[in-house]
N, C-alpha and C. Protein backbone atom coordinates (compact mmCIF):
# COMPACT_ATOMS: atom_id res chain seq x y z
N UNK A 1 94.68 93.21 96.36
CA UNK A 1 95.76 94.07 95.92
C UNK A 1 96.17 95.03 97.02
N UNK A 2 95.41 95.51 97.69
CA UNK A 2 95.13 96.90 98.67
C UNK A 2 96.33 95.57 100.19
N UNK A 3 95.82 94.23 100.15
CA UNK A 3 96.68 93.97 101.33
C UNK A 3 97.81 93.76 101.15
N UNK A 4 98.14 93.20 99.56
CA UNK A 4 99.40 93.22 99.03
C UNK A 4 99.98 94.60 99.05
N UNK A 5 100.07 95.71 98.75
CA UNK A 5 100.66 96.58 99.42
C UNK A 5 100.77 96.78 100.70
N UNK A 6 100.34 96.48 101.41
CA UNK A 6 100.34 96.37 102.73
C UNK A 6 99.62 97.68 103.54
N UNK A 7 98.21 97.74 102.48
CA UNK A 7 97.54 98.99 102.68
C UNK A 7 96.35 98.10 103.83
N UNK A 8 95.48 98.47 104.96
CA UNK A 8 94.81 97.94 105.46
C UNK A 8 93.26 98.68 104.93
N UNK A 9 92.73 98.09 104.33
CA UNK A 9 91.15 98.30 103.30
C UNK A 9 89.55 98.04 104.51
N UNK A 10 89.46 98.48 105.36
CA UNK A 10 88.34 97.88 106.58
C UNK A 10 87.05 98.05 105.32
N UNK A 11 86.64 96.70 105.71
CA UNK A 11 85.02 96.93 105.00
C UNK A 11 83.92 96.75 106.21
N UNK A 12 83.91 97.70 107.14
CA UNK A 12 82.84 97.87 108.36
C UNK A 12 81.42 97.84 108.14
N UNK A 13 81.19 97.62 109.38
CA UNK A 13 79.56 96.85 109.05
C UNK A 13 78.90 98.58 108.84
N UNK A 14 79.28 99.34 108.92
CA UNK A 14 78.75 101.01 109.31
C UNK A 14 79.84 101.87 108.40
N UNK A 15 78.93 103.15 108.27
CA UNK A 15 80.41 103.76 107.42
C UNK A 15 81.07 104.39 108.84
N UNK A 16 80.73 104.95 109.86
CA UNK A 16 81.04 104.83 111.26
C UNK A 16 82.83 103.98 111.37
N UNK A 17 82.21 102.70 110.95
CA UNK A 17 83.60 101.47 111.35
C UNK A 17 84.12 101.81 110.38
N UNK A 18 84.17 101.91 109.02
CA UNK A 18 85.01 102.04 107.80
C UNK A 18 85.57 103.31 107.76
N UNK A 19 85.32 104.54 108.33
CA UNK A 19 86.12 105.66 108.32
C UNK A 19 86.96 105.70 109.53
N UNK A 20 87.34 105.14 110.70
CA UNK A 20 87.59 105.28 111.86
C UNK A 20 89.04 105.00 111.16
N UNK A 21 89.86 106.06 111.79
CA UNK A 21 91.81 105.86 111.42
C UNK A 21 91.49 106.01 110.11
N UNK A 22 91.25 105.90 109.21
CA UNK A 22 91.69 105.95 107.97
C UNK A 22 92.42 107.08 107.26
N UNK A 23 93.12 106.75 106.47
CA UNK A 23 93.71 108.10 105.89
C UNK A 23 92.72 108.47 104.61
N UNK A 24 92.16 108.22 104.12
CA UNK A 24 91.39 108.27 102.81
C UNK A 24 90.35 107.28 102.76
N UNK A 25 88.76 107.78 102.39
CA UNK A 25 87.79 107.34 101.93
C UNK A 25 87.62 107.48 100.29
N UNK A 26 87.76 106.25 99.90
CA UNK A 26 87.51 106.33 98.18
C UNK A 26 85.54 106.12 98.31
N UNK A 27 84.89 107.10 97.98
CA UNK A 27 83.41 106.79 97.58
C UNK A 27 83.07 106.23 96.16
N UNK A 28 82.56 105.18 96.37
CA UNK A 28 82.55 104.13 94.98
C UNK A 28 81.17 104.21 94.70
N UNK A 29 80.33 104.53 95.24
CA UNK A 29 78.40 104.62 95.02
C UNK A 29 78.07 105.85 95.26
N UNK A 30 77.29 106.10 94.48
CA UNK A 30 76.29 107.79 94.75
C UNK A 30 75.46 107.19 95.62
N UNK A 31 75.47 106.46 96.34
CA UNK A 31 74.14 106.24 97.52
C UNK A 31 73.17 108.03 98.39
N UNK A 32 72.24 108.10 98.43
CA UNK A 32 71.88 109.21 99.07
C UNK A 32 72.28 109.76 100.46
N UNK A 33 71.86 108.65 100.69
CA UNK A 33 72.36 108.52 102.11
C UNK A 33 73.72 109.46 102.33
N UNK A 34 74.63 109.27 101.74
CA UNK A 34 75.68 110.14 102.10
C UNK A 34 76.24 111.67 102.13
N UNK A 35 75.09 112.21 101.74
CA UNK A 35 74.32 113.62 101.33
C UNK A 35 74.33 114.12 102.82
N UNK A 36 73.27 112.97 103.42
CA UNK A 36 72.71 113.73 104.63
C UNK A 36 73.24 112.87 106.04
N UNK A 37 74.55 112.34 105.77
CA UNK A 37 75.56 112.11 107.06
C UNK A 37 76.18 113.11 107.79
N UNK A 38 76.65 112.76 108.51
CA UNK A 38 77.38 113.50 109.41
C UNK A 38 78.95 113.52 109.24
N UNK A 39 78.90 114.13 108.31
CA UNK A 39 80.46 114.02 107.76
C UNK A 39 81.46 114.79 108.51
N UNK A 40 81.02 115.79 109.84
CA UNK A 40 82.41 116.67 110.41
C UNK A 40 82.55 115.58 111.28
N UNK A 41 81.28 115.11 111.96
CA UNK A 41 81.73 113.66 112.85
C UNK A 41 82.60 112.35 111.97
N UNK A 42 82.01 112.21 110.86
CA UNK A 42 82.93 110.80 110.48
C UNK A 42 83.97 111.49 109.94
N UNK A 43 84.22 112.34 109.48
CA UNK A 43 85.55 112.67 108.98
C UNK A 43 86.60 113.48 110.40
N UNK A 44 86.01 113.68 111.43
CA UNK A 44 86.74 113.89 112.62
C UNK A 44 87.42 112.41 113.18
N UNK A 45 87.07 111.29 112.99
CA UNK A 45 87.29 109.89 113.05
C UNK A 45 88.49 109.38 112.51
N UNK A 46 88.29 110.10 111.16
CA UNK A 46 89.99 109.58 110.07
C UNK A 46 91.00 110.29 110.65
N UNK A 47 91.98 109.31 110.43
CA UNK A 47 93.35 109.91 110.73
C UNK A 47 93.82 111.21 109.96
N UNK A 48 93.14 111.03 108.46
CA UNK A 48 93.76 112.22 107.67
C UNK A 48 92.25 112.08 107.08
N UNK A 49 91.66 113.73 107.17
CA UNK A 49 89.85 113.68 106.64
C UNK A 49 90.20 113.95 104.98
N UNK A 50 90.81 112.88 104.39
CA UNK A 50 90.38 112.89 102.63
C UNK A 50 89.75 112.70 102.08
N UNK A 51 88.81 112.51 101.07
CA UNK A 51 87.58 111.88 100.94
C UNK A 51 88.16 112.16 99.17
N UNK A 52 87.59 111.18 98.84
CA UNK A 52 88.23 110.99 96.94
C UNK A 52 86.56 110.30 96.38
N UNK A 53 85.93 111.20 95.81
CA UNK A 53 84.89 110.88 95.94
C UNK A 53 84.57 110.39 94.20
N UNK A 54 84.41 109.41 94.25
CA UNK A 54 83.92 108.78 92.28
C UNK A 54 83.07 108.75 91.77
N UNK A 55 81.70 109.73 92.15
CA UNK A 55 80.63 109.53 92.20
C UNK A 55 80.19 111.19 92.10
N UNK A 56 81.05 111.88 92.75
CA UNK A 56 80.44 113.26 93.21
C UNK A 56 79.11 113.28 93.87
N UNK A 57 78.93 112.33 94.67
CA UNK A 57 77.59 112.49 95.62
C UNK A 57 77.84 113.33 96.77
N UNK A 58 79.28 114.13 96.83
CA UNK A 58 79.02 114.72 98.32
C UNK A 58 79.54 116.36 97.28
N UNK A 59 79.16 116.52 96.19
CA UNK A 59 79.32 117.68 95.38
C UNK A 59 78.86 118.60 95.87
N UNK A 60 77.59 118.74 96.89
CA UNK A 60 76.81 120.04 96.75
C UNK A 60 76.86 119.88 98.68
N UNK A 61 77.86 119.26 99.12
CA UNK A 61 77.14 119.02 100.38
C UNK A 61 78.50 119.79 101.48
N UNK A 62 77.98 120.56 102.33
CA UNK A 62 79.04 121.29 103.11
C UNK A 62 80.03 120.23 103.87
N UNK A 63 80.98 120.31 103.91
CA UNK A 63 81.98 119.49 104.09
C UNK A 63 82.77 120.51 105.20
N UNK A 64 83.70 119.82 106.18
CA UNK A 64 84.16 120.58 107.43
C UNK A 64 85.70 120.99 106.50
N UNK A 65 86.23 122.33 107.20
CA UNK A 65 87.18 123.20 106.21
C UNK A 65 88.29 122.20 106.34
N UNK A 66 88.31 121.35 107.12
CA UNK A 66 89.68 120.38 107.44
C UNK A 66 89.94 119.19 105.96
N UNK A 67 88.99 119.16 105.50
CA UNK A 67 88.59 117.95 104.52
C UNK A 67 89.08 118.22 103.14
N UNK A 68 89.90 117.40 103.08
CA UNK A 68 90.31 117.38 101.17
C UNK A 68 89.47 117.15 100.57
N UNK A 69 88.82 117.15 99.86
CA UNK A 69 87.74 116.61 98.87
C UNK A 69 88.36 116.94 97.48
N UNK A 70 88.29 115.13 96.57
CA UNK A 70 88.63 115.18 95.67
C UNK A 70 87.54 114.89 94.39
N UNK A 71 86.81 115.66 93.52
CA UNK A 71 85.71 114.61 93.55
C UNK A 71 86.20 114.82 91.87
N UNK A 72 86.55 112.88 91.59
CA UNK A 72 86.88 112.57 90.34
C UNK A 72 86.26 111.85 89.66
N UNK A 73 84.48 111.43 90.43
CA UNK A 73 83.70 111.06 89.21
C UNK A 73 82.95 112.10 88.54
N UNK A 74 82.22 111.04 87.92
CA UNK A 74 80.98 111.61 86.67
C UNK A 74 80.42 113.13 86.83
N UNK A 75 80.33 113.56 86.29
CA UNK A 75 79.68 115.04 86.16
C UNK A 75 80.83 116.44 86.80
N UNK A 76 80.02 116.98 86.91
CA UNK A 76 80.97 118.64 87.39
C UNK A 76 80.28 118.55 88.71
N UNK A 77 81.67 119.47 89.00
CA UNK A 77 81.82 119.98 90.20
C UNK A 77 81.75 121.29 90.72
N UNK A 78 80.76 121.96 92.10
CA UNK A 78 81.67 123.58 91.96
C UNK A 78 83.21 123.32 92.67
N UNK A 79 83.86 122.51 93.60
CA UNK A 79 84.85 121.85 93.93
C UNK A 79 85.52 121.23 92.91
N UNK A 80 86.55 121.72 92.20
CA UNK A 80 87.29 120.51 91.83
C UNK A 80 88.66 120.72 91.85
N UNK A 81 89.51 119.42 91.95
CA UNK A 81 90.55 119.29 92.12
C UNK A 81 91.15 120.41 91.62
N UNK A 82 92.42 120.90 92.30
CA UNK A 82 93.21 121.75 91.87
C UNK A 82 94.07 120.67 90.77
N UNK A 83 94.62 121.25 89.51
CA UNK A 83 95.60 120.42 88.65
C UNK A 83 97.16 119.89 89.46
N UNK A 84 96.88 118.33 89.28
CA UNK A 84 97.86 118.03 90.05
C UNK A 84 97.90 117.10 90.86
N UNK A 85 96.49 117.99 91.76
CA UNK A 85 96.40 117.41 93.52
C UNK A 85 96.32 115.66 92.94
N UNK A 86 95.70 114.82 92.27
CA UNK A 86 95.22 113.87 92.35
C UNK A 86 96.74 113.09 92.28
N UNK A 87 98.00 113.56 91.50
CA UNK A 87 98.82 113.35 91.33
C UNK A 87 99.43 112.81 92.95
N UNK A 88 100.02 114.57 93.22
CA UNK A 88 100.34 114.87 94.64
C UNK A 88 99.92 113.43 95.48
N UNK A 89 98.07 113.58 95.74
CA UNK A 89 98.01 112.56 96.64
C UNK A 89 98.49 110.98 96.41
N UNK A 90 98.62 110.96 95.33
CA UNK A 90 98.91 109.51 95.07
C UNK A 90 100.49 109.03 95.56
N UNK A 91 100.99 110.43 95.34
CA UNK A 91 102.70 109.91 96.29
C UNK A 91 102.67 110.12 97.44
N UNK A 92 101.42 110.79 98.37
CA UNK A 92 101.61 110.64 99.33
C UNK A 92 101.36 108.71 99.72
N UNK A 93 102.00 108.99 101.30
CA UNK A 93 101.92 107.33 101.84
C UNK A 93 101.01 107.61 102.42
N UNK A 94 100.40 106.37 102.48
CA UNK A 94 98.95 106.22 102.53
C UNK A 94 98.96 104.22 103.77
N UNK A 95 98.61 104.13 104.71
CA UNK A 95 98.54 103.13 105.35
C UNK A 95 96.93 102.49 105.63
N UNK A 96 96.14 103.53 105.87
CA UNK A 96 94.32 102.92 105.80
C UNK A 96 93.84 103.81 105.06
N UNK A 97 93.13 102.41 103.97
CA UNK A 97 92.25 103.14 103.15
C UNK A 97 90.75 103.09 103.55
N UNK A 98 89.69 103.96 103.78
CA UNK A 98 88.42 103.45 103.77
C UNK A 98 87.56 103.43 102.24
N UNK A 99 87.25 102.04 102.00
CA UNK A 99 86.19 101.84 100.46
C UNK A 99 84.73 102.17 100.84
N UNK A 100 83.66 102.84 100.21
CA UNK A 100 82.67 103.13 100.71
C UNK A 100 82.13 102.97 99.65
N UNK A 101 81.02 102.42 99.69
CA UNK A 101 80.19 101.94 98.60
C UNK A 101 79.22 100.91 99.13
């Protein structure tokens, strides 16, 4: 679906390769691991540092001030979306997505 729009979806062997250019990381797994990454480095990588997180695994975790963070899964947040934003981003154009999971 993602190429039928003519969105480019990288599934990289690293989250390293899968965030590089991207405009948006959708996080699809609470994996741990992503707690204790290096997120000002991989999110210095994306073209636009969004991160739309479905899981809320990066809920409690300092994030660089440049970074949208949307976090629209399971549980609470002290972050959460302003009313709207999820809207907003969705009309923005969007050309690379990174899937992480």
């Amino acid at each position: 679906a993602a190429a039928r729009a003519g969105l480019r979806v990288p599934c990289g062997a690293s989250l390293e390769a899968a965030l590089l250019d991207a405009d948006a990381a959708l996080i699809t797994t609470a994996d741990p691991a992503y707690r204790t990454a290096d997120w000002a480095r991989l999110t210095a990588a994306m073209r636009a540092p969004v991160l739309i997180d479905g899981r809320n695994v990066l809920r409690n975790v300092p994030l660089p001030a440049a970074v949208r963070y949307y976090p629209i899964g399971v549980g609470s947040s002290r972050r959460t979306a302003p009313h709207g934003a999820i809207q907003r981003m969705a009309a923005t154009p969007v050309s690379a997505i990174a899937t992480v999971h």
